[in-house]
Protein backbone atom coordinates (compact mmCIF):
# COMPACT_ATOMS: atom_id res chain seq x y z
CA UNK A 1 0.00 0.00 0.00
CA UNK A 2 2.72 2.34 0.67
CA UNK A 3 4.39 1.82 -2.91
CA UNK A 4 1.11 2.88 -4.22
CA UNK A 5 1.19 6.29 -1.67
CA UNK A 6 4.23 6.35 -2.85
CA UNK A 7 4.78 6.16 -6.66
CA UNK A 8 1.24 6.70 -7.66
CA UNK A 9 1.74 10.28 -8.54
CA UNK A 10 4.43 9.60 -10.42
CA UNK A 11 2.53 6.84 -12.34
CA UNK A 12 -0.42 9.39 -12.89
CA UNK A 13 2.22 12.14 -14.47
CA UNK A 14 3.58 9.55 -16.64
CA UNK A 15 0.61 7.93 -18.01
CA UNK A 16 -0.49 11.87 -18.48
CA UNK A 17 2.99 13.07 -20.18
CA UNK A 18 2.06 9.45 -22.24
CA UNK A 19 -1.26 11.65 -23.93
CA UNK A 20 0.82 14.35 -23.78
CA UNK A 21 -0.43 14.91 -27.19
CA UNK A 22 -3.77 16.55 -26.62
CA UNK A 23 -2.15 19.56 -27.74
CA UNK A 24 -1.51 19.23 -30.98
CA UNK A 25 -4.40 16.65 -31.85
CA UNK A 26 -6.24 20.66 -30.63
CA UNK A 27 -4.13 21.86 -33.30
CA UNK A 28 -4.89 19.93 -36.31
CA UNK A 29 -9.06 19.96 -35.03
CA UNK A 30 -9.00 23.74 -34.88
CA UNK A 31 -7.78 24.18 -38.35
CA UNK A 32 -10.87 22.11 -39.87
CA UNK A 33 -13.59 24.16 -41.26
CA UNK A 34 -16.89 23.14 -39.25
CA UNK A 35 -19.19 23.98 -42.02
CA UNK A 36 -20.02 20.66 -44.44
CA UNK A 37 -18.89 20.07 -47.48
CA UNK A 38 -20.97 20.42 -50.53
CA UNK A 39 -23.19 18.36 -52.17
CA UNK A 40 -20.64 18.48 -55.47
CA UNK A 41 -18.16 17.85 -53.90
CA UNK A 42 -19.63 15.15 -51.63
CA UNK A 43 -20.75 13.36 -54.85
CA UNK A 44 -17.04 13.43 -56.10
CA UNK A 45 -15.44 11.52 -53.27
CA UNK A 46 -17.86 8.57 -52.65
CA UNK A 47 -16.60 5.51 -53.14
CA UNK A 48 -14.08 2.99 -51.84
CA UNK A 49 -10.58 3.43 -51.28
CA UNK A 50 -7.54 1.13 -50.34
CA UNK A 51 -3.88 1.88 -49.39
CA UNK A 52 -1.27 1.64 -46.41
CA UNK A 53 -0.92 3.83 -43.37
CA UNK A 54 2.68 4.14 -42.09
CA UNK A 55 2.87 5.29 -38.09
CA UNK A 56 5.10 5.50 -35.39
CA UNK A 57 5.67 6.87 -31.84
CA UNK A 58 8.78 7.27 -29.65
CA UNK A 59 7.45 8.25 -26.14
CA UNK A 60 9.77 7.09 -22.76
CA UNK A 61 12.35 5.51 -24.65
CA UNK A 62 10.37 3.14 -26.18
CA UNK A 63 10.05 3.45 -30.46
CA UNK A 64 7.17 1.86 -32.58
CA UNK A 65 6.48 1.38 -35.96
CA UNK A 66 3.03 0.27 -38.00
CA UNK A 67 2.12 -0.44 -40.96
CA UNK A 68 -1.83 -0.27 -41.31
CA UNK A 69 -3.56 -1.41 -44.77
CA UNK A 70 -6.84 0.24 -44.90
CA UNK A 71 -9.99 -0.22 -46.73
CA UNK A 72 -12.21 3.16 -46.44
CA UNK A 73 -16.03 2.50 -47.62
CA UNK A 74 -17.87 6.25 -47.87
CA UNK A 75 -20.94 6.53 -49.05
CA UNK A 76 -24.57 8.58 -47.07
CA UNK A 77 -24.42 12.22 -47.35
CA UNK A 78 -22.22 14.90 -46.21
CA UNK A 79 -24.19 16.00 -43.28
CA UNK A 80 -24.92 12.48 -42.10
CA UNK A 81 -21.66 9.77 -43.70
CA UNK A 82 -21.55 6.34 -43.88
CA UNK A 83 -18.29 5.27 -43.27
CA UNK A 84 -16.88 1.81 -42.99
CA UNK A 85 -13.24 1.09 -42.38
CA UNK A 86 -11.29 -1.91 -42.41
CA UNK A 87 -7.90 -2.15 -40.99
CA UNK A 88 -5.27 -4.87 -41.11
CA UNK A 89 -2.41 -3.73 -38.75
CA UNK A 90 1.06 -4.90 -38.25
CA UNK A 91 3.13 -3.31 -35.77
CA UNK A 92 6.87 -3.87 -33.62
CA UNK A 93 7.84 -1.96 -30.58
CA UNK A 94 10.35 -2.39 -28.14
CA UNK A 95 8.36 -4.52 -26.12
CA UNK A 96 7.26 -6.31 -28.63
CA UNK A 97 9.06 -7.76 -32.27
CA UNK A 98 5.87 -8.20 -33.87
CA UNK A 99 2.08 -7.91 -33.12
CA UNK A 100 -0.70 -7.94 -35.52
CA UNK A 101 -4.73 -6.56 -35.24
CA UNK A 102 -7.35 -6.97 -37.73
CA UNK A 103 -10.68 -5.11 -37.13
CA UNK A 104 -13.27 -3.38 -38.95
CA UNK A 105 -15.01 -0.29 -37.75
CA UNK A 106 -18.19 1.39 -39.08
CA UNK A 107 -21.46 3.85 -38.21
CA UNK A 108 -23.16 2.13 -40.58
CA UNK A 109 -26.51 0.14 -38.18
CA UNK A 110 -26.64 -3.25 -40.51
CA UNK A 111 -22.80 -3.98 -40.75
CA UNK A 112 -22.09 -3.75 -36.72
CA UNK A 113 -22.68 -7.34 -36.24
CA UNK A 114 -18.79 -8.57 -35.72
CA UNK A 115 -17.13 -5.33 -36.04
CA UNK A 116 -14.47 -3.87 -33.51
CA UNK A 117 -15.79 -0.65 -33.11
CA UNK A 118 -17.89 2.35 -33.94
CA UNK A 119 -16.80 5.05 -35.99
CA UNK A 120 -18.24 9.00 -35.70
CA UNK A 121 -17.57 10.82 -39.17
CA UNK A 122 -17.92 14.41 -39.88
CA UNK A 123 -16.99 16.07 -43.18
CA UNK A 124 -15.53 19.85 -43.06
CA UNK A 125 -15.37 21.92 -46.13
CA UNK A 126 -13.98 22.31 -48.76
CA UNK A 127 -12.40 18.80 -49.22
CA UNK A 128 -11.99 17.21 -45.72
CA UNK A 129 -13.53 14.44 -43.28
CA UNK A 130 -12.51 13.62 -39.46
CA UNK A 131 -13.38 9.66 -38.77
CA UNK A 132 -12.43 9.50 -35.07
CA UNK A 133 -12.03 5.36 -34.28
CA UNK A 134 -13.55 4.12 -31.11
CA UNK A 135 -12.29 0.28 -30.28
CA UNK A 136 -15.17 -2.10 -28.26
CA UNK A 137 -12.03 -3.13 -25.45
CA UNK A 138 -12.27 -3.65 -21.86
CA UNK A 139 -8.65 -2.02 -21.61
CA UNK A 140 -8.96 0.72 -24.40
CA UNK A 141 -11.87 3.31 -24.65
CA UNK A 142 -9.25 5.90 -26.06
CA UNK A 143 -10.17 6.70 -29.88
CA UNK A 144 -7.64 7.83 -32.66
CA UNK A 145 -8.34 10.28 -35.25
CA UNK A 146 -8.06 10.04 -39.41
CA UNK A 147 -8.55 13.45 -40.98
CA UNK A 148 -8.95 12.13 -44.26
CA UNK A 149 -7.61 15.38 -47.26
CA UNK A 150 -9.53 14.24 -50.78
CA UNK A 151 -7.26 15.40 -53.72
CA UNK A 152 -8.63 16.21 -57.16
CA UNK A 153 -6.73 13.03 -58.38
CA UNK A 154 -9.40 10.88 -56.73
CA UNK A 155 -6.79 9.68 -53.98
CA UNK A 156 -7.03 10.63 -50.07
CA UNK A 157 -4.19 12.15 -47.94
CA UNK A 158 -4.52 10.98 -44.41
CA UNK A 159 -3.35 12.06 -41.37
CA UNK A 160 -3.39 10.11 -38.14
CA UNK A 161 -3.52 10.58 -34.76
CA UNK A 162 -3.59 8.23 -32.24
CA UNK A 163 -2.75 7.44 -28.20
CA UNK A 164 0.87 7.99 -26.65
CA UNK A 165 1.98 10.20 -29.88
CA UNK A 166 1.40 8.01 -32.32
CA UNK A 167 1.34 10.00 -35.46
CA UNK A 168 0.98 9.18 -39.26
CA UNK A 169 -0.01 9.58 -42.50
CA UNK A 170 -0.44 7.93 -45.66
CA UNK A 171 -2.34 7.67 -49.15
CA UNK A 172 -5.58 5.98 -49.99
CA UNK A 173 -6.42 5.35 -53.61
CA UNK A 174 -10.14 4.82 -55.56
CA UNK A 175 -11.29 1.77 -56.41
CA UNK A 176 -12.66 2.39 -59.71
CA UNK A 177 -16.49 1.07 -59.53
CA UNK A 178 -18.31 -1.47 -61.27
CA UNK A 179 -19.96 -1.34 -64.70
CA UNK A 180 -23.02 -3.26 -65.12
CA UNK A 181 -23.79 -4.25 -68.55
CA UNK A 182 -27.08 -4.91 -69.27
């Protein structure tokens, strides 16, 4: 009991200096626009997109990498998106050579059966969307952030923020869509 007395303060500001990050997640949400985007413009970027997410962190001495194929499924309306994301994560850290999560995340009511997690999605004019990522985890309510940049190419910049400074960013591409011939 006295260890706890003890250390716990020092356990609190270290777990705190761990999310020490809060700061300039602030930074990168106060420079999207709140109003929506546009119905145009909405209509341009729906669709599915693929590519990898690269990430790492380096917080107390201890340095991770990840690698995170993604699968990003837009589609509702710009005031109200339906966004499904699928995520197939490798990742190494000091503590540990090689780990590996697989988990698909969406808003959308008739694909939560199975999934990992809910997703809240927002888009922000002219050409942006925040997807914030909550896991379903007895040890990990924490979400991370994508703030998702669609380019007139038809690809995504990403930018990603997640817990204990892990920060990252990588490039989704279109999946061209389906022609029906009749």
């Amino acid at each position: 009991m006295r260890f706890l007395w003890l250390f716990g303060p020092l356990m609190a500001a270290a777990i705190l200096a761990g999310c020490a990050g809060p700061s300039n997640r602030n930074a990168v949400f106060n420079e999207l626009n709140p109003a929506p985007m546009t119905a145009s413009a909405w209509a341009r970027i729906r669709g599915t997109y693929t590519g990898p997410i690269h990430a790492s962190t380096d917080r107390f001495g201890v340095h991770a990498l990840a690698q995170m194929e993604t699968r990003l499924d837009i589609n509702g309306s710009a005031y109200d998106p339906a966004v499904t994301l699928q995520i197939d994560k490798g990742y190494s850290t000091s503590w540990t050579a090689y780990g590996e999560h697989k988990g698909t995340y969406t808003n959308v009511p008739y694909r939560r059966y199975g999934s990992q997690g809910t997703i809240v999605a927002s888009s922000h004019y002219p050409n942006q969307m925040l997807v914030t990522v909550r896991r379903v985890s007895t040890l990990n309510h924490k979400p991370s952030w994508l703030v998702l940049t669609f380019l007139p190419s038809g690809s995504i910049d990403v930018d990603y923020l997640g817990l204990s400074g892990w920060r990252g960013s990588g490039e989704l591409w279109r999946i061209p869509g389906y022609i029906s011939v009749q």
